[in-house]
C-alpha atoms as a PDB file:
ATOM      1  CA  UNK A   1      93.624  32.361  -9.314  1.00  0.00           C
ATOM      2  CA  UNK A   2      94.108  34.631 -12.553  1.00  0.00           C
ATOM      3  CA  UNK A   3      94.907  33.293 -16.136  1.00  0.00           C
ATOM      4  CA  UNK A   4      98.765  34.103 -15.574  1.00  0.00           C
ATOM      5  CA  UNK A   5      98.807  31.857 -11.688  1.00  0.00           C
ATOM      6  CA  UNK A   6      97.004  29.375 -12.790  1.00  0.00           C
ATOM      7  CA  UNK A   7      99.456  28.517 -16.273  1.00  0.00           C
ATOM      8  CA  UNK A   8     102.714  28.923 -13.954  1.00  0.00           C
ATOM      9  CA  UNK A   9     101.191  26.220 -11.422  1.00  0.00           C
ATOM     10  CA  UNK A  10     100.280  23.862 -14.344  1.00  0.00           C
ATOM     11  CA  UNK A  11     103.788  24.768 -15.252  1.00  0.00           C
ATOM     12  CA  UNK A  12     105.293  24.040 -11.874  1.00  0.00           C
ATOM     13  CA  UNK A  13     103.028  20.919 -12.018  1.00  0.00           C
ATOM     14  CA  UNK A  14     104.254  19.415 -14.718  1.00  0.00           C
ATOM     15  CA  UNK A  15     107.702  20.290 -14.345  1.00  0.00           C
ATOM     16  CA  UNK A  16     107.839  18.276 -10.904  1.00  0.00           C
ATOM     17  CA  UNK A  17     105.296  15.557 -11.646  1.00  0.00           C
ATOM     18  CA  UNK A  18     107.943  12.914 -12.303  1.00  0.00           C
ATOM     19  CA  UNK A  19     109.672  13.816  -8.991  1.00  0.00           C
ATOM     20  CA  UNK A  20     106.641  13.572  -7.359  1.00  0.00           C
ATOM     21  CA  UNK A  21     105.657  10.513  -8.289  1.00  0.00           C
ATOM     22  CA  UNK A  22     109.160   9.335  -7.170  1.00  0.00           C
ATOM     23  CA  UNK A  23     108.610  10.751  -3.538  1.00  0.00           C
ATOM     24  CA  UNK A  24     104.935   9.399  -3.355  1.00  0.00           C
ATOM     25  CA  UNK A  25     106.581   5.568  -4.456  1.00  0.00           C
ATOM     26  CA  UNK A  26     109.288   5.612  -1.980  1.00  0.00           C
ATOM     27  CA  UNK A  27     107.056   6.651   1.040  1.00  0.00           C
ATOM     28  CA  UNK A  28     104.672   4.171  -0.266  1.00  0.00           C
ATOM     29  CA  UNK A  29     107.437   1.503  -0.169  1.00  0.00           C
ATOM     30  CA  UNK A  30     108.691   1.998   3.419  1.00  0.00           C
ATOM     31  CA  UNK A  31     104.986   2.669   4.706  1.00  0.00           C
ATOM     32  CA  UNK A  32     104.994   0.040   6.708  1.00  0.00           C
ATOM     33  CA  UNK A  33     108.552   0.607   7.982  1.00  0.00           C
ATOM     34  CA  UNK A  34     107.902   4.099   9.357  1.00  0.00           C
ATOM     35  CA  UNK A  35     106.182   3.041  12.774  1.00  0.00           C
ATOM     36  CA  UNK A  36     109.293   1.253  13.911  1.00  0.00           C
ATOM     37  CA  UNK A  37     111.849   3.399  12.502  1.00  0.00           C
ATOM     38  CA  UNK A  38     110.218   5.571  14.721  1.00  0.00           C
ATOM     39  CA  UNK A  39     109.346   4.646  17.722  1.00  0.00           C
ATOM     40  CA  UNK A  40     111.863   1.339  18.331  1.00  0.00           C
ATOM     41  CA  UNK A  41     114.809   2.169  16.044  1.00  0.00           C
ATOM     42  CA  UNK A  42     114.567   6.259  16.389  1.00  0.00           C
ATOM     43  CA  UNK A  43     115.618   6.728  12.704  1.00  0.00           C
ATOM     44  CA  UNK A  44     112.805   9.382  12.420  1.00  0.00           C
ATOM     45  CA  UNK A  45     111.874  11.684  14.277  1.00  0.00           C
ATOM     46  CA  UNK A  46     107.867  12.106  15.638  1.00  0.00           C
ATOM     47  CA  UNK A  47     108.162  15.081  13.456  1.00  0.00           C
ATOM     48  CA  UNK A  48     109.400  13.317  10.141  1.00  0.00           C
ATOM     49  CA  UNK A  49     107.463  10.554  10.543  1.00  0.00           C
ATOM     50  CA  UNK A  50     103.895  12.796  10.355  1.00  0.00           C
ATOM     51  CA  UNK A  51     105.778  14.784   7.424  1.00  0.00           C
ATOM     52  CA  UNK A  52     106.630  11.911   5.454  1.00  0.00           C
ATOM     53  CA  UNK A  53     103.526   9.829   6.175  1.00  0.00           C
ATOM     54  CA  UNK A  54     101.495  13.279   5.092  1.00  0.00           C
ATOM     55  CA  UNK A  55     101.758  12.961   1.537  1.00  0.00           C
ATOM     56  CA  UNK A  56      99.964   9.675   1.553  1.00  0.00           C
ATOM     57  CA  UNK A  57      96.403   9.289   0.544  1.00  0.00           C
ATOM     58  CA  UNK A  58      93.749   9.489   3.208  1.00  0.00           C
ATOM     59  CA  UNK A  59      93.008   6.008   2.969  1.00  0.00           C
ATOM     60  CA  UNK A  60      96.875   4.909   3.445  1.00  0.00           C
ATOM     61  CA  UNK A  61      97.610   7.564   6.006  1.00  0.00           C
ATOM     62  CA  UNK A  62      94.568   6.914   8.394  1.00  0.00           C
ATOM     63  CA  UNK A  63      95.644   3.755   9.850  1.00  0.00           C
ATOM     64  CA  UNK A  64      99.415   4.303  10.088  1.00  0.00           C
ATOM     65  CA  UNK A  65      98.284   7.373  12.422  1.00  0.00           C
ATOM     66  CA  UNK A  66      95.851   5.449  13.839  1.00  0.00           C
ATOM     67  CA  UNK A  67      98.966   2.412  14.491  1.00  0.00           C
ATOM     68  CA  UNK A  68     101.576   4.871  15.333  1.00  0.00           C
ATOM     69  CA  UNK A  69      99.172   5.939  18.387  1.00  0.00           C
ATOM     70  CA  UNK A  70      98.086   2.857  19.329  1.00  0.00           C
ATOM     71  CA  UNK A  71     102.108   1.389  19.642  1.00  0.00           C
ATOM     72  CA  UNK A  72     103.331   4.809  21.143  1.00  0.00           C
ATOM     73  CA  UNK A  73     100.998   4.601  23.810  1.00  0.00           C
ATOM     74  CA  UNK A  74     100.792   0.822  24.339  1.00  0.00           C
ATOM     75  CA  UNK A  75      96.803   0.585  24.114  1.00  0.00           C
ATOM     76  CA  UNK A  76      95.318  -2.390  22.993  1.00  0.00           C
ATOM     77  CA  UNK A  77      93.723  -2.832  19.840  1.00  0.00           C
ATOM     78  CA  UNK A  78      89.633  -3.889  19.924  1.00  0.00           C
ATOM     79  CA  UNK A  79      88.277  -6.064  17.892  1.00  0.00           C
ATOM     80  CA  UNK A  80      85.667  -4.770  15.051  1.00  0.00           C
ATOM     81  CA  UNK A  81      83.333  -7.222  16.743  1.00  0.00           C
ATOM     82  CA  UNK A  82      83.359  -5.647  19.855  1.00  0.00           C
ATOM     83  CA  UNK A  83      81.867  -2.152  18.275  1.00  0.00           C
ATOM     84  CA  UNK A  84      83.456  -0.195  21.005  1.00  0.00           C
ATOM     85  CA  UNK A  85      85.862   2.283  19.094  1.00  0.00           C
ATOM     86  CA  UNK A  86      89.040   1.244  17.828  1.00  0.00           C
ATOM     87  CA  UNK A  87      91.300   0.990  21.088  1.00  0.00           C
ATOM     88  CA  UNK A  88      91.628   0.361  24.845  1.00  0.00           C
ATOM     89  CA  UNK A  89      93.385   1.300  27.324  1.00  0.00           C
ATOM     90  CA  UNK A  90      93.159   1.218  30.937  1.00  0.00           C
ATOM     91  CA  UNK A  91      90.088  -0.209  30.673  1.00  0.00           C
ATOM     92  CA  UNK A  92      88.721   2.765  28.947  1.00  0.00           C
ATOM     93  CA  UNK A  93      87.758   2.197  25.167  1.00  0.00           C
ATOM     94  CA  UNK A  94      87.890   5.374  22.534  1.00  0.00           C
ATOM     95  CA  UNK A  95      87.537   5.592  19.046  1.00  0.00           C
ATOM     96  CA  UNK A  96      90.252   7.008  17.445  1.00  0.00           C
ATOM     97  CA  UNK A  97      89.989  10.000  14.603  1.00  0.00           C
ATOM     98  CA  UNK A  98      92.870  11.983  12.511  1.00  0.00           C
ATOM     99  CA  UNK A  99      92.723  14.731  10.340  1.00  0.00           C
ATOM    100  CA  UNK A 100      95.520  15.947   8.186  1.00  0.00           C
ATOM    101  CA  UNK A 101      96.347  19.204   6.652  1.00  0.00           C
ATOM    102  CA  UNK A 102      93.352  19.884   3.908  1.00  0.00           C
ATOM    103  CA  UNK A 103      93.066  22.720   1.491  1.00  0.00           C
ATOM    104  CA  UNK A 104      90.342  24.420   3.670  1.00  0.00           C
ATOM    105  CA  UNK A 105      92.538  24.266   6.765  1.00  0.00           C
ATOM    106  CA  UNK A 106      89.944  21.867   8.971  1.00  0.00           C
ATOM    107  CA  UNK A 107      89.966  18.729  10.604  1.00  0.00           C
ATOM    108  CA  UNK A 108      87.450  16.573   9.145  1.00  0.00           C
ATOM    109  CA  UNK A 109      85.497  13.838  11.538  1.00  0.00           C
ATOM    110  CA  UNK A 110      84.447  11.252   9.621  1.00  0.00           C
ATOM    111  CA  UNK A 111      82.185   8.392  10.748  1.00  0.00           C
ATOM    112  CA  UNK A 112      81.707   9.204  14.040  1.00  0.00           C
ATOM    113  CA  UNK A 113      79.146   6.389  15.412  1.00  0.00           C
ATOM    114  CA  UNK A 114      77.125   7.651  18.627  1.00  0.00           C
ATOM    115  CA  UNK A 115      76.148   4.127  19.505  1.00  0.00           C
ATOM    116  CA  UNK A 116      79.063   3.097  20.189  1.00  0.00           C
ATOM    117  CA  UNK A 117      80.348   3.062  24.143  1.00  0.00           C
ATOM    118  CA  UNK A 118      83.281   5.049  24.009  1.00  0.00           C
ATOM    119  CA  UNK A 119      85.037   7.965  24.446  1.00  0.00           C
ATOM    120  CA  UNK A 120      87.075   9.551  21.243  1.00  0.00           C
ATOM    121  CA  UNK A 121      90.697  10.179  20.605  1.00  0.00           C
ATOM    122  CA  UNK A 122      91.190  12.704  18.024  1.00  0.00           C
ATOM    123  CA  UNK A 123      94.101  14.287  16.561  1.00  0.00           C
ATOM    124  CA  UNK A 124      94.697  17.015  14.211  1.00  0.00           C
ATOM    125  CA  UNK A 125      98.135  16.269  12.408  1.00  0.00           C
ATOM    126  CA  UNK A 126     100.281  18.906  10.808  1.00  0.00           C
ATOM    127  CA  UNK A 127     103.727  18.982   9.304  1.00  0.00           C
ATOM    128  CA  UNK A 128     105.224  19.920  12.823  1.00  0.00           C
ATOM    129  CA  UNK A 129     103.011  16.688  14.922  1.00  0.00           C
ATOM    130  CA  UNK A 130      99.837  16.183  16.623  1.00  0.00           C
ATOM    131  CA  UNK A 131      97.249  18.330  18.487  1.00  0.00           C
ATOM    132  CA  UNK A 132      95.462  15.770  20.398  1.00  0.00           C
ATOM    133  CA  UNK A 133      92.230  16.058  21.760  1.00  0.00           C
ATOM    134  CA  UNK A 134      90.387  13.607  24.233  1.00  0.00           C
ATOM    135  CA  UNK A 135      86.425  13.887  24.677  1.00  0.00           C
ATOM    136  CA  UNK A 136      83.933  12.078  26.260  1.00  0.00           C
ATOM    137  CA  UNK A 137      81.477  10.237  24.795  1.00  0.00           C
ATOM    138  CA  UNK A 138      78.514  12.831  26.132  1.00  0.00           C
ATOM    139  CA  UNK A 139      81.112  15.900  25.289  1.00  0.00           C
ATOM    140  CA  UNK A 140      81.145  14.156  21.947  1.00  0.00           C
ATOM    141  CA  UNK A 141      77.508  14.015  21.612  1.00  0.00           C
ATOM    142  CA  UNK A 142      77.363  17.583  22.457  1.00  0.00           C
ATOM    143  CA  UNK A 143      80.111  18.550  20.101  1.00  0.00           C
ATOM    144  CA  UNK A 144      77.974  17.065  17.468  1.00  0.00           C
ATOM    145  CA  UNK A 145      75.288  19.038  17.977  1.00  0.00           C
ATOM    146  CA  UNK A 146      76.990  22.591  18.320  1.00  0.00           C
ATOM    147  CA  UNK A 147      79.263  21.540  15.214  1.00  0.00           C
ATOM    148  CA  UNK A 148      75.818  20.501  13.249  1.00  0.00           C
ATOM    149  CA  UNK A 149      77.311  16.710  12.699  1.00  0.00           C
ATOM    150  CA  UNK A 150      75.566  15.363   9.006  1.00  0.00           C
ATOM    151  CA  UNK A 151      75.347  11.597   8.622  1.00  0.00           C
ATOM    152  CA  UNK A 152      78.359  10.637   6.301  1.00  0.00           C
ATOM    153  CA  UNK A 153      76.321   8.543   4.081  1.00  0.00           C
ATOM    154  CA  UNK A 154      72.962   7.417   2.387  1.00  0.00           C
ATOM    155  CA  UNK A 155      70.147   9.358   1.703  1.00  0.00           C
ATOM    156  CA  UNK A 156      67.341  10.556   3.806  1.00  0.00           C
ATOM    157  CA  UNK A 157      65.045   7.940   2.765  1.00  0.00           C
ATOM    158  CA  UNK A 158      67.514   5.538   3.554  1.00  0.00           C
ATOM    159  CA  UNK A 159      68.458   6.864   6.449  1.00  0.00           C
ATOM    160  CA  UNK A 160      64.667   7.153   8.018  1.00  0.00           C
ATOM    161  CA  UNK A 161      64.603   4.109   9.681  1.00  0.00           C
ATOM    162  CA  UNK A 162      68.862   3.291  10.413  1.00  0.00           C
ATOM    163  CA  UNK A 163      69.748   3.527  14.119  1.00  0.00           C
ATOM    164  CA  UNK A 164      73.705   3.142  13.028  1.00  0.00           C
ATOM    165  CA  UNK A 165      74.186   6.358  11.311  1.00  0.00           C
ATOM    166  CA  UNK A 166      77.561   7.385  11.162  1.00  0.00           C
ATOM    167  CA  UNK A 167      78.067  11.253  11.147  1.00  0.00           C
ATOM    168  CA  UNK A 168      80.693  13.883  10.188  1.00  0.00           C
ATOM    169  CA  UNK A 169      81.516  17.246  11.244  1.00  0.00           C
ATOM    170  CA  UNK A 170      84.438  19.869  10.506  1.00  0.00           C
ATOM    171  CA  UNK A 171      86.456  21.918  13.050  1.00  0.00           C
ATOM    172  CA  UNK A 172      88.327  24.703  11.118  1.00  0.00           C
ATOM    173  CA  UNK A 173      91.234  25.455  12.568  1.00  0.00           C
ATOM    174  CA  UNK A 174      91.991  28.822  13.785  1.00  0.00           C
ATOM    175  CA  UNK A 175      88.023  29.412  14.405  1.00  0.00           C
ATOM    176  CA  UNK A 176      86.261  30.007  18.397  1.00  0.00           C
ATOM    177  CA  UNK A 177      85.247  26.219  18.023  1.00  0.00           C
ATOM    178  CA  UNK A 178      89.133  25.460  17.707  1.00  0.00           C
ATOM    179  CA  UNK A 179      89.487  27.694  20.000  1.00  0.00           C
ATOM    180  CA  UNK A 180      87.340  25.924  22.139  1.00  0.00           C
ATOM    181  CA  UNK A 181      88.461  22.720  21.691  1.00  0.00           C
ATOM    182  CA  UNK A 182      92.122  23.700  22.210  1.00  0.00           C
ATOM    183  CA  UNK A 183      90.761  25.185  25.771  1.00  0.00           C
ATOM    184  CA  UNK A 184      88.467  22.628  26.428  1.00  0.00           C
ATOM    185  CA  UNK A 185      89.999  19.396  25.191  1.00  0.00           C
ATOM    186  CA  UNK A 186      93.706  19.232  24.189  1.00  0.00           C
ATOM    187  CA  UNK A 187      95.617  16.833  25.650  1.00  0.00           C
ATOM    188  CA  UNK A 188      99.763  17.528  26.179  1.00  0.00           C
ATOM    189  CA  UNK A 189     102.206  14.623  27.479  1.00  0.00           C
ATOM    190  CA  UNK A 190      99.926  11.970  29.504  1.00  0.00           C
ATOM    191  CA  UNK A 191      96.780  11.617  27.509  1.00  0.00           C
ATOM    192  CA  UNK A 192      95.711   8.799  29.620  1.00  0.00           C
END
C-alpha cells in the first residue's frame, strides 16, 4: 500500500469507526438470538445469519457456527469428558471446525487432536454460506500430513514428551489442495 492508500484508509477508518462500533454492539447484543431467528422463526436467512455473525471475533463466532450446525442438523452435543469431537450423530462422532473469511483467503484448522476417535466436520464460511467438508478420521490424518499440520502450541521442548498435541494446518482457498478437497470431500444437502 503506497503513502497516498494507506492515509485515505486511515481516513475511511476513522470516518466510520463510530458506525462500526455501532454494528459490532448490535450483533453482539442479538448473538444469541441469531440461531433461532434462523432456523425456528425464519427471520434470517442461512445467508444473513453467516453475514451478520461474520463480523464477530473468532472467539464469539466459533461456537455460534459450531451451534447453528449442531441445531440445523439435529446432532447431539458430546460431552468434553467424552474426548470424542464435539458432536454425534447417528452414532457417528466428529469434531467440528470453521473457518471464516481471513485476510490471506484460507481456512485455518485449529486444534485438530489426532487422538481423538472421530471423524471431522469442517466448514469454510463466507459471506454467501458454508462449504462443508466431511473427512474421516484416517483421511484426516493423511490431510495432516500432505498439508504439513504444526502443533498449535508449546514449544518443542515441551512438546517432546506430550502425546495430546493439538495441530493446525491452512487450506488456501482457490489452491490444488482446495481443489482437492472440494473434489474429494465437500458435502452438498445430506451430510449425514
Amino acid at each position: 500500500m503506497n503513502q497516498i492508500e494507506l492515509i485515505e484508509t486511515i481516513r475511511y477508518i476513522l470516518d466510520n469507526i463510530d458506525e462500526s462500533r455501532r454494528v459490532l454492539n448490535s450483533v453482539v447484543s442479538i448473538r444469541k438470538q441469531l440461531i433461532d431467528l434462523t432456523i425456528e422463526e425464519q427471520v434470517i436467512s442461512e445467508h444473513d445469519f453467516y453475514k451478520i455473525s461474520s463480523i464477530l471475533s473468532t472467539q464469539s463466532r466459533s461456537p455460534l457456527w459450531e451451534n447453528y450446525f449442531i441445531k440445523k442438523h439435529d446432532c447431539e452435543r458430546v460431552s468434553k469428558n467424552e474426548d470424542r469431537g464435539d458432536l454425534k450423530k447417528n452414532g457417528k462422532y466428529y469434531e467440528y471446525k470453521s473457518s471464516g473469511y481471513n485476510q490471506d483467503d484460507s481456512v485455518h484448522l485449529l486444534q485438530i487432536r489426532p487422538w481423538q476417535d472421530c471423524d471431522y466436520i469442517i466448514q469454510s464460511i463466507s459471506d454467501d454460506g458454508a462449504t462443508t467438508f466431511v473427512l474421516t478420521h484416517a483421511e484426516m490424518m493423511l490431510e495432516m500430513d500432505k498439508l504439513k499440520a504444526s502443533p498449535a502450541h508449546g514449544t518443542r521442548k515441551a512438546l517432546e514428551d506430550n502425546k495430546t498435541i493439538e495441530y493446525m494446518m491452512t487450506v488456501k482457498r482457490g489452491s490444488a489442495d482446495w481443489d482437492r478437497w472440494i473434489n474429494n470431500y465437500r458435502k452438498e444437502g445430506n451430510i449425514f
